[in-house]
N, C-alpha and C. Protein backbone atom coordinates (compact mmCIF):
# COMPACT_ATOMS: atom_id res chain seq x y z
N UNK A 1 -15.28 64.25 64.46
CA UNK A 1 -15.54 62.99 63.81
C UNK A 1 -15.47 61.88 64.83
N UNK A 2 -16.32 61.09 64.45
CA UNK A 2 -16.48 60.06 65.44
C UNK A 2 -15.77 59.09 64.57
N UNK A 3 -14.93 58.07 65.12
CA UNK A 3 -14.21 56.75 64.59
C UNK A 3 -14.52 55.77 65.64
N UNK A 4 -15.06 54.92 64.59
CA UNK A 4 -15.14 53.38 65.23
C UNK A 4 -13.75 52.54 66.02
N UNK A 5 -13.74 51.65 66.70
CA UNK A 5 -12.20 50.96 67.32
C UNK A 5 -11.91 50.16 65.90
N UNK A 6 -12.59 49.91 65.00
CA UNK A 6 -12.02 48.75 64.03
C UNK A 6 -11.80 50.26 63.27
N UNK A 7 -12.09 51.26 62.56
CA UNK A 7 -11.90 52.11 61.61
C UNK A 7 -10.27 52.72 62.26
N UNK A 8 -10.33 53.34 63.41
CA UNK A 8 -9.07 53.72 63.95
C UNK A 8 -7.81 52.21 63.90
N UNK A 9 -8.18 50.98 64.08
CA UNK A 9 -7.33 50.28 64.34
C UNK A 9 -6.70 49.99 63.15
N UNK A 10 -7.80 49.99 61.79
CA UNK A 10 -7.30 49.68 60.29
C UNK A 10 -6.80 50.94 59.81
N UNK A 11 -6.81 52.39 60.40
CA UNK A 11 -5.98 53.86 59.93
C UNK A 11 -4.50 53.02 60.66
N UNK A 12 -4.69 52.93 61.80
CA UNK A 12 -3.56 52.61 62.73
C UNK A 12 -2.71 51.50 61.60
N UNK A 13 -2.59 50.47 61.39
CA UNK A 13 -2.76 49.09 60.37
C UNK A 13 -1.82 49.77 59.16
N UNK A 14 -2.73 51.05 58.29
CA UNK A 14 -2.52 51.10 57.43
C UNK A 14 -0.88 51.73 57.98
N UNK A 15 -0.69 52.88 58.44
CA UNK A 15 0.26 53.72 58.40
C UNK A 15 1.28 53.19 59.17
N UNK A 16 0.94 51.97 59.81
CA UNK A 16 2.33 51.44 60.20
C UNK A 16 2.93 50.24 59.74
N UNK A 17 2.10 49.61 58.26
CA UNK A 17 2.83 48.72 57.17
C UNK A 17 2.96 50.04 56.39
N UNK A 18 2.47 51.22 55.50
CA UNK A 18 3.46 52.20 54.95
C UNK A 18 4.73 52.70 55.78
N UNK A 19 4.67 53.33 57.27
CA UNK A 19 5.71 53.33 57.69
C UNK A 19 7.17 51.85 57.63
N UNK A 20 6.72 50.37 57.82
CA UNK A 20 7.59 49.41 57.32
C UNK A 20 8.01 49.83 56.04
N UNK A 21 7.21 49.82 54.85
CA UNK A 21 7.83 49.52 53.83
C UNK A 21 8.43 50.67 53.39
N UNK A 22 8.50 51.73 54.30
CA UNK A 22 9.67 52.92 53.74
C UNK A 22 10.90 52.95 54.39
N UNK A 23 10.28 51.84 55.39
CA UNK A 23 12.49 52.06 56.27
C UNK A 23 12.41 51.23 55.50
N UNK A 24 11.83 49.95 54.84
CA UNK A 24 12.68 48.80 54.01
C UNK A 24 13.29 49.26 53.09
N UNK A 25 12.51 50.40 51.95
CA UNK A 25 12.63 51.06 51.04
C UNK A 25 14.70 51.69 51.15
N UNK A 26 14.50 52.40 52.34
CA UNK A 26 15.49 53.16 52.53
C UNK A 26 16.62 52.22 53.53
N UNK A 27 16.48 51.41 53.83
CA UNK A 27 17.28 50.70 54.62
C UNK A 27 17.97 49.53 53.35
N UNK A 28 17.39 49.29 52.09
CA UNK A 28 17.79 48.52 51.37
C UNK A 28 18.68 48.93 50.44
N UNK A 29 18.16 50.27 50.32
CA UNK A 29 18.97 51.01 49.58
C UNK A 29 20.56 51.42 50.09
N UNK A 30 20.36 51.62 51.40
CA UNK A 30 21.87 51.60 52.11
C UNK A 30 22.74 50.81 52.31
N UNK A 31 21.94 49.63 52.47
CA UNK A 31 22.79 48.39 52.32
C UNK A 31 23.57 47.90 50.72
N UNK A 32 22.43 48.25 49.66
CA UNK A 32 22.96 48.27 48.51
C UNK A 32 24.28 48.83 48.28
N UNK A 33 24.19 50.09 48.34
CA UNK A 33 25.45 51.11 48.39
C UNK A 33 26.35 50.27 49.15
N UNK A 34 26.32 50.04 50.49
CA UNK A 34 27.42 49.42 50.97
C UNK A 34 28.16 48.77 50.49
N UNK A 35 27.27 47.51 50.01
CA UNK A 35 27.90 46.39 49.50
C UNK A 35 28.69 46.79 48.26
N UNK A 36 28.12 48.02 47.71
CA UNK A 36 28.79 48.29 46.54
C UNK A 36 29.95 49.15 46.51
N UNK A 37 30.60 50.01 47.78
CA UNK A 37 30.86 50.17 48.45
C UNK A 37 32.41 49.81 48.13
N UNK A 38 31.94 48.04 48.96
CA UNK A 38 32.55 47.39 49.95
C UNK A 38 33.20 46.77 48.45
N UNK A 39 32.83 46.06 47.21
CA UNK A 39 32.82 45.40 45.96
C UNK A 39 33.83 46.37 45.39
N UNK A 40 33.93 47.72 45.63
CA UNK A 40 34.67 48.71 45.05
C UNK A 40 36.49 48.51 45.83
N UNK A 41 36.01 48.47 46.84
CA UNK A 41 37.22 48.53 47.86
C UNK A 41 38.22 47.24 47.54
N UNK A 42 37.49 46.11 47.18
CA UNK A 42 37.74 45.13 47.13
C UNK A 42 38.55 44.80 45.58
N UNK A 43 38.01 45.16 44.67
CA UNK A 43 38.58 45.52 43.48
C UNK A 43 39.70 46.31 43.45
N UNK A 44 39.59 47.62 44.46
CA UNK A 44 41.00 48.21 44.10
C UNK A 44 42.20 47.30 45.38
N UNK A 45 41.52 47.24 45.69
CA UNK A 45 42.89 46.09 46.91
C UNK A 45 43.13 45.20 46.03
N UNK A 46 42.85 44.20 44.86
CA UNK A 46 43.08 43.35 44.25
C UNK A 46 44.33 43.46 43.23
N UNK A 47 43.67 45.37 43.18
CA UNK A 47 44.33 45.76 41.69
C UNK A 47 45.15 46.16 42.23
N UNK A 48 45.43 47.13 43.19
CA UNK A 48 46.85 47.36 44.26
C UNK A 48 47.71 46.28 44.66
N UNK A 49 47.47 45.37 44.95
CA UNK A 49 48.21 43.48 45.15
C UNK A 49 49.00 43.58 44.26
N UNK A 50 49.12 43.86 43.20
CA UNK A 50 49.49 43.85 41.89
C UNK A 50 51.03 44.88 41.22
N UNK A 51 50.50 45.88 42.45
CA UNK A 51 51.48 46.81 41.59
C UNK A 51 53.07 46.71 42.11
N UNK A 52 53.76 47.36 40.82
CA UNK A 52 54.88 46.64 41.06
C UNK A 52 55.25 45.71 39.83
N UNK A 53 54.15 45.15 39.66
CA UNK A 53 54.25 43.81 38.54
C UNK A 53 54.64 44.54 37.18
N UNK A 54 55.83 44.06 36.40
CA UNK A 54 56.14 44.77 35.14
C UNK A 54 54.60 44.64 34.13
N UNK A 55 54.97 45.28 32.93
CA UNK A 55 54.00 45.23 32.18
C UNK A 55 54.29 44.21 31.04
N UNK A 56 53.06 43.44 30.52
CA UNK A 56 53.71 42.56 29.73
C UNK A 56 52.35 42.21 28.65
N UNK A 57 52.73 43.11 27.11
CA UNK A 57 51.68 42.68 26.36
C UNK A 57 50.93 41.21 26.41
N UNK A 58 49.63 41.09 26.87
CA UNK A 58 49.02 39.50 26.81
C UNK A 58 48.92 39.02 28.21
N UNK A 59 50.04 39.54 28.89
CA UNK A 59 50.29 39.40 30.20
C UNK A 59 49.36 38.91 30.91
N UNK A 60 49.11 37.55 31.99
CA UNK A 60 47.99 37.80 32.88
C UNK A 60 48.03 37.44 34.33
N UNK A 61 49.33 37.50 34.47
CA UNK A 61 49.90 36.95 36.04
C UNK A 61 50.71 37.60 36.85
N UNK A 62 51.67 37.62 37.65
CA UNK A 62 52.10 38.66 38.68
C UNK A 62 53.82 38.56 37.79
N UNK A 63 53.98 37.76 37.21
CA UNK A 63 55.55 37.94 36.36
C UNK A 63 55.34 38.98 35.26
N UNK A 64 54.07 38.78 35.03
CA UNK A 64 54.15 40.02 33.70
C UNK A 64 52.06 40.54 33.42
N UNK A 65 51.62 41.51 33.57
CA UNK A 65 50.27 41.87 33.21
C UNK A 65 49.91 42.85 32.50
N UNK A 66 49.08 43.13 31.69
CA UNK A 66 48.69 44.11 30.85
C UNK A 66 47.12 44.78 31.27
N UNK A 67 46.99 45.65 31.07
CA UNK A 67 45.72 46.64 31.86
C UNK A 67 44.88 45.87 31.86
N UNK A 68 44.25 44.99 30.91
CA UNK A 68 43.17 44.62 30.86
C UNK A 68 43.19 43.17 31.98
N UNK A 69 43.78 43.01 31.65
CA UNK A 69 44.51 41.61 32.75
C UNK A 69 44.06 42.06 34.02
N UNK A 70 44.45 43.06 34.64
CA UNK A 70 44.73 43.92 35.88
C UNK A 70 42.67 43.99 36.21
N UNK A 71 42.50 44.44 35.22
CA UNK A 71 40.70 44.88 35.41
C UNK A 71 40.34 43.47 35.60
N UNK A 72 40.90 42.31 35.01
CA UNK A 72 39.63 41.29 34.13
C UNK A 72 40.23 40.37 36.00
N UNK A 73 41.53 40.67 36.42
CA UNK A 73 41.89 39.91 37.68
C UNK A 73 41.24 40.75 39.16
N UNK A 74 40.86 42.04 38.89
CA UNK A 74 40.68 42.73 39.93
C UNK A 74 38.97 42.94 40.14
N UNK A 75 38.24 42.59 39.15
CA UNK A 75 36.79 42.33 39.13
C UNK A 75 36.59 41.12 39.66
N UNK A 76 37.32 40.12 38.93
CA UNK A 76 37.41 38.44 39.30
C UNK A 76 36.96 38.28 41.09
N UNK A 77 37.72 39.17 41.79
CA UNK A 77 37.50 39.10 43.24
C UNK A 77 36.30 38.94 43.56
N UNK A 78 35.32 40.44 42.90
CA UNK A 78 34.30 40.27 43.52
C UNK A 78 33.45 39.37 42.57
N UNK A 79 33.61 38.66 41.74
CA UNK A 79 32.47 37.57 41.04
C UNK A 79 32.34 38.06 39.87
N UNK A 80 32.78 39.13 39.11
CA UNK A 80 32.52 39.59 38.07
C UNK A 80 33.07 38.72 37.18
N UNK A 81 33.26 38.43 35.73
CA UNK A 81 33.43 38.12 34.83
C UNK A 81 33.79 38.89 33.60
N UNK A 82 35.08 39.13 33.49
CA UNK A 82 35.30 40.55 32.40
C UNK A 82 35.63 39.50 31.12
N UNK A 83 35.41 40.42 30.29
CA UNK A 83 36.18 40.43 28.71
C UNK A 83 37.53 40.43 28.90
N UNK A 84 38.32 40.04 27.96
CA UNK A 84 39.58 39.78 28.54
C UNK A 84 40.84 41.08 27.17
N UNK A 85 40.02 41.62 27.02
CA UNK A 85 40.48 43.00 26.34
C UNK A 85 39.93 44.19 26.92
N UNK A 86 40.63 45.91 26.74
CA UNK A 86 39.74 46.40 27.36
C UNK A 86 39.08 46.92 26.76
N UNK A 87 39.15 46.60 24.86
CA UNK A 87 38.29 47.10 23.90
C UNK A 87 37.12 46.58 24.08
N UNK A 88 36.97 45.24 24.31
CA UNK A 88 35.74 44.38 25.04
C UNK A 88 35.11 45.00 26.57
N UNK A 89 36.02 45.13 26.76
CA UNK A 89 35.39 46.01 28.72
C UNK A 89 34.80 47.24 28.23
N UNK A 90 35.09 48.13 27.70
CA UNK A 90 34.76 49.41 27.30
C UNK A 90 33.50 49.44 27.00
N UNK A 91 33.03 48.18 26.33
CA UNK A 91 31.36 48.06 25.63
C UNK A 91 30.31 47.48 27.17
N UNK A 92 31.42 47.34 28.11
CA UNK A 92 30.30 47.10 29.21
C UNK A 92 29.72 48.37 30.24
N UNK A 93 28.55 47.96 31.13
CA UNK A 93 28.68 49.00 31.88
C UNK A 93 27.87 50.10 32.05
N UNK A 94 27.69 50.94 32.49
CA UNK A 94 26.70 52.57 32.19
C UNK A 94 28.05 53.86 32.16
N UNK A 95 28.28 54.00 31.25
CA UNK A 95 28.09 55.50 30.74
C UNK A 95 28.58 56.29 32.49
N UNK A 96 29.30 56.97 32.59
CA UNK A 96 29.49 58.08 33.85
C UNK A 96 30.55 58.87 33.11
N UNK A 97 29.77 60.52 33.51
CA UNK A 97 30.32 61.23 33.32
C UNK A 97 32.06 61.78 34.30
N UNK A 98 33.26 62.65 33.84
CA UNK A 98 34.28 62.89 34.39
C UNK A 98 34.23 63.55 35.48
N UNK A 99 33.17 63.91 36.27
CA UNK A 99 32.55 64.45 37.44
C UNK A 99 31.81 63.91 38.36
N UNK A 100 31.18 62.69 37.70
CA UNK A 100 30.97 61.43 38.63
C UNK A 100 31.56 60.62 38.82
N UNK A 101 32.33 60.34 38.70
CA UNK A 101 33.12 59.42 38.91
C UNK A 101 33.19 59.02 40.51
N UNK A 102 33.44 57.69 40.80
CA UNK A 102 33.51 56.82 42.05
C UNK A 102 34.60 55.67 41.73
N UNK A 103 35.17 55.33 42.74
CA UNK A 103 35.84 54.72 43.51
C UNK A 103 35.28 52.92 42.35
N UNK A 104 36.26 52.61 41.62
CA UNK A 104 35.66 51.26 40.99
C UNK A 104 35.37 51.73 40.16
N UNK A 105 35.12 52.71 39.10
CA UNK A 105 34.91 53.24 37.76
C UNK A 105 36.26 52.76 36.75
N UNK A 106 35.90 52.05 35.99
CA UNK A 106 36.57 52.21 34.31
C UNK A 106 37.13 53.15 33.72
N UNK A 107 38.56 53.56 33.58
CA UNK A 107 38.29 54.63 32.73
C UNK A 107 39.11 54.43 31.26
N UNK A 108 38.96 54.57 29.71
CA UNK A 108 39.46 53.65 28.81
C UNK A 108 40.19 55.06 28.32
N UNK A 109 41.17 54.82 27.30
CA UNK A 109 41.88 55.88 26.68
C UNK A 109 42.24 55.33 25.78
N UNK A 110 42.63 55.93 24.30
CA UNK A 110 43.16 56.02 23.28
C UNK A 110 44.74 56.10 23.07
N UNK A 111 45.63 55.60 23.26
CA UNK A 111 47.13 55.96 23.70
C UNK A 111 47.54 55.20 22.26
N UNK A 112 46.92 54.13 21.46
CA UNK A 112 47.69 54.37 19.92
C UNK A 112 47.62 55.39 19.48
N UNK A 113 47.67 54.65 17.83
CA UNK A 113 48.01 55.77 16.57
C UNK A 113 46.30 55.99 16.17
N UNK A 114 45.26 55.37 16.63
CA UNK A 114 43.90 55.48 16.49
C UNK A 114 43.49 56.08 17.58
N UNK A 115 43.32 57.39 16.96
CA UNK A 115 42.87 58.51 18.40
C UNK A 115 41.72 58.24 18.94
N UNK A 116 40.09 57.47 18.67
CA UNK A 116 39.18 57.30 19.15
C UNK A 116 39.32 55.85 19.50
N UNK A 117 39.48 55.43 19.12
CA UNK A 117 39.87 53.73 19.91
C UNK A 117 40.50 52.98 21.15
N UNK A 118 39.61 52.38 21.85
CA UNK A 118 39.98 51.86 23.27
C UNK A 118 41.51 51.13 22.98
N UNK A 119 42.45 51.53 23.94
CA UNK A 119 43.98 51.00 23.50
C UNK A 119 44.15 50.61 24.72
N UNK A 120 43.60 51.36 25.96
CA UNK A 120 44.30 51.32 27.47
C UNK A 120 42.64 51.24 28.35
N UNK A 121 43.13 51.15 29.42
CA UNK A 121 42.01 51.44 30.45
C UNK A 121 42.56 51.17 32.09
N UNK A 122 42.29 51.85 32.98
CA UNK A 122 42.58 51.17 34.39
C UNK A 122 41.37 51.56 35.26
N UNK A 123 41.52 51.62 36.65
CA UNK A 123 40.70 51.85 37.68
C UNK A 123 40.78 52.58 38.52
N UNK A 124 39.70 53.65 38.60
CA UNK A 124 39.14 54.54 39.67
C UNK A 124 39.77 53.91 41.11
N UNK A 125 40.83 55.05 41.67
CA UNK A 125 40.98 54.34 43.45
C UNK A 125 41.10 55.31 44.01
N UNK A 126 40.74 56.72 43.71
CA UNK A 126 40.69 57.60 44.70
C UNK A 126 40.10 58.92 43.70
N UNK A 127 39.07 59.79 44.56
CA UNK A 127 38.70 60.86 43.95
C UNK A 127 37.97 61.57 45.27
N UNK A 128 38.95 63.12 44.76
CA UNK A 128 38.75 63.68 46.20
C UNK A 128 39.03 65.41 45.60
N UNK A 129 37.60 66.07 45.83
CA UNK A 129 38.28 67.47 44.98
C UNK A 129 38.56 67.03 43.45
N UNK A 130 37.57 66.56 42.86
CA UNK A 130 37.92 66.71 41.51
C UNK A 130 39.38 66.01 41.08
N UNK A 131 40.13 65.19 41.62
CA UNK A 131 40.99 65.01 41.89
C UNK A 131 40.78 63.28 41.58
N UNK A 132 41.45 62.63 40.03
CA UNK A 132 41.07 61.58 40.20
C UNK A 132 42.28 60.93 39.71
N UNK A 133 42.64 59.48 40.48
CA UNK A 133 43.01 58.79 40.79
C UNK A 133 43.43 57.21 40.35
N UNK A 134 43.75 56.61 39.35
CA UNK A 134 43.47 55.39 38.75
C UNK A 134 45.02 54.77 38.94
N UNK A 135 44.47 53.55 39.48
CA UNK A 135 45.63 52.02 39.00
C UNK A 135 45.46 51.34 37.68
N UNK A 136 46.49 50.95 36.70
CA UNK A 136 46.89 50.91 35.08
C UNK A 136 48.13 49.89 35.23
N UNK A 137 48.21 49.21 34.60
CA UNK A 137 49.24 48.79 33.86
C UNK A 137 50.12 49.33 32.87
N UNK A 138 50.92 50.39 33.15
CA UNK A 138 52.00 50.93 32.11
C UNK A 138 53.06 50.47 31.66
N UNK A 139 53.24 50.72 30.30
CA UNK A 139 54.29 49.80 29.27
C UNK A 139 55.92 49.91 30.03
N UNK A 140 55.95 51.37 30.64
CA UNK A 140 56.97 52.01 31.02
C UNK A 140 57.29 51.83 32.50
N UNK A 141 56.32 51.75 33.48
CA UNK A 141 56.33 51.22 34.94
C UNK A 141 55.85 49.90 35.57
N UNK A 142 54.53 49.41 34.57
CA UNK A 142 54.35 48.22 35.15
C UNK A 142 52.80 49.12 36.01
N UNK A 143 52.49 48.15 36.83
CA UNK A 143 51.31 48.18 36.98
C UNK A 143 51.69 49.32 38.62
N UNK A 144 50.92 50.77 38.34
CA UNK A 144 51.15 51.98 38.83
C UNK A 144 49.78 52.86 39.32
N UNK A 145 49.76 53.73 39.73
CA UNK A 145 48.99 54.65 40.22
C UNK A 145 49.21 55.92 39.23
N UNK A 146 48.63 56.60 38.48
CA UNK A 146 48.58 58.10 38.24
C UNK A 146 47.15 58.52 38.23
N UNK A 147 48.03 60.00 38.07
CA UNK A 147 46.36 61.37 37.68
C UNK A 147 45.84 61.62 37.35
N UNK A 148 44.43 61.34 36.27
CA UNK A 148 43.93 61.77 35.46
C UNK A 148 44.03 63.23 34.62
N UNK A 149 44.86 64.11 35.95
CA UNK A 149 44.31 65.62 34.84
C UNK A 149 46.17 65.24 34.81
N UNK A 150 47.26 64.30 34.74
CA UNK A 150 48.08 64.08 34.40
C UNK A 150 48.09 64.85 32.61
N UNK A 151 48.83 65.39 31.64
CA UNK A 151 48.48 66.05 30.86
C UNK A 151 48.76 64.48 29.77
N UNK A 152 49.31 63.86 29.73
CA UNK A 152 49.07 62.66 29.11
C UNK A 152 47.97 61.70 29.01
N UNK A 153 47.55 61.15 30.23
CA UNK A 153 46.74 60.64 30.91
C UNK A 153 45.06 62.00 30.14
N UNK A 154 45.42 63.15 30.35
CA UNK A 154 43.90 63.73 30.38
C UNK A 154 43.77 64.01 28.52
N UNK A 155 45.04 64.14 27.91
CA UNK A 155 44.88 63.81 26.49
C UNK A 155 44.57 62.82 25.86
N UNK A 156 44.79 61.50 26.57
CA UNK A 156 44.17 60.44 25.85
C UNK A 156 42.98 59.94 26.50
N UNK A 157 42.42 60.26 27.55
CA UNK A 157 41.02 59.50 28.27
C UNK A 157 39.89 59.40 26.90
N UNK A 158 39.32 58.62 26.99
CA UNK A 158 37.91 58.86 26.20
C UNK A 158 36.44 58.92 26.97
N UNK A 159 36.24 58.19 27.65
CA UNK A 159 35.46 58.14 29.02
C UNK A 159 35.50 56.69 29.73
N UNK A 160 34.78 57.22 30.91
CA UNK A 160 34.45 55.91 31.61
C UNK A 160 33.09 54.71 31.75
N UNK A 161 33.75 54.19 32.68
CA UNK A 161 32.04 53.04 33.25
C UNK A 161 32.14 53.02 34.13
N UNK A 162 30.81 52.50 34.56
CA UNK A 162 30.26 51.67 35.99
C UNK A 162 29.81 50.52 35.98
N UNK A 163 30.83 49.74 36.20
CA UNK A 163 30.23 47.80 36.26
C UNK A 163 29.45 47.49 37.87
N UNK A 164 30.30 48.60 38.90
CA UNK A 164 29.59 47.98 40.46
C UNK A 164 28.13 49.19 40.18
């Protein structure tokens, strides 16, 4: 085949604005993640600041806080804007299953006398091996770290979210 210098220069043209717009494609996407990442990290350092702090129905300050407090102060960092219950937080968000879970995930539980009803909730800060990880505000410790497959903790979960 014979090619003209303008036919080769506009093949040339074409495949190296498709080549641009696929590192943009994929270079934007990494940066996304990062930042989201980085929004995650930032949330649980907020919510870690914290612990220690007794628990205190209504609670929303470092003398006394209640879970939802803990979420609605530890989103606050990165610009979010929570509901200030976590029966209200629970309705935000996408849906993630107990196997996806990441680092900054929601997770709500039932711990009244109403077994399907959002009562509690804290935050995803470590998952490693199936192995997951959340900071909470407990009635009994104050604002803490436990296990999900904790046998308390894995009897009352209902599921989680993703706000980042």
């Amino acid at each position: 085949m014979n090619y003209s210098k303008v036919e080769i220069t506009l093949k040339f043209s074409y495949y190296l604005v498709l080549l641009l717009l696929v590192s943009i494609f994929f270079t934007s996407c990494a940066s996304s993640k990062k930042v989201k990442n980085r929004e995650a990290e930032t949330v649980i350092a907020t919510a870690r600041s914290y612990r220690g702090t007794p628990y205190r129905y209504g609670g929303t300050t470092r003398s006394g806080i209640d879970c939802s407090a803990l979420i609605y102060h530890a989103y606050a960092s990165v610009g979010i804007n929570m509901p200030r219950t976590s029966d209200a937080q629970s309705k935000l968000g996408k849906n993630v299953s107990g196997r996806n879970l990441q680092k900054g995930d929601l997770l709500f539980f039932a711990t009244g006398k109403k077994r399907r009803r959002v009562s509690h909730a804290g935050i995803v800060t470590d998952v490693q091996r199936g192995r997951v990880i959340f900071i909470h505000s407990s009635t009994s410790l104050g604002v803490t770290e436990d296990n999900l497959a904790n046998p308390y903790w894995n009897k009352t979960f209902l599921f989680a979210k993703r706000i980042l």
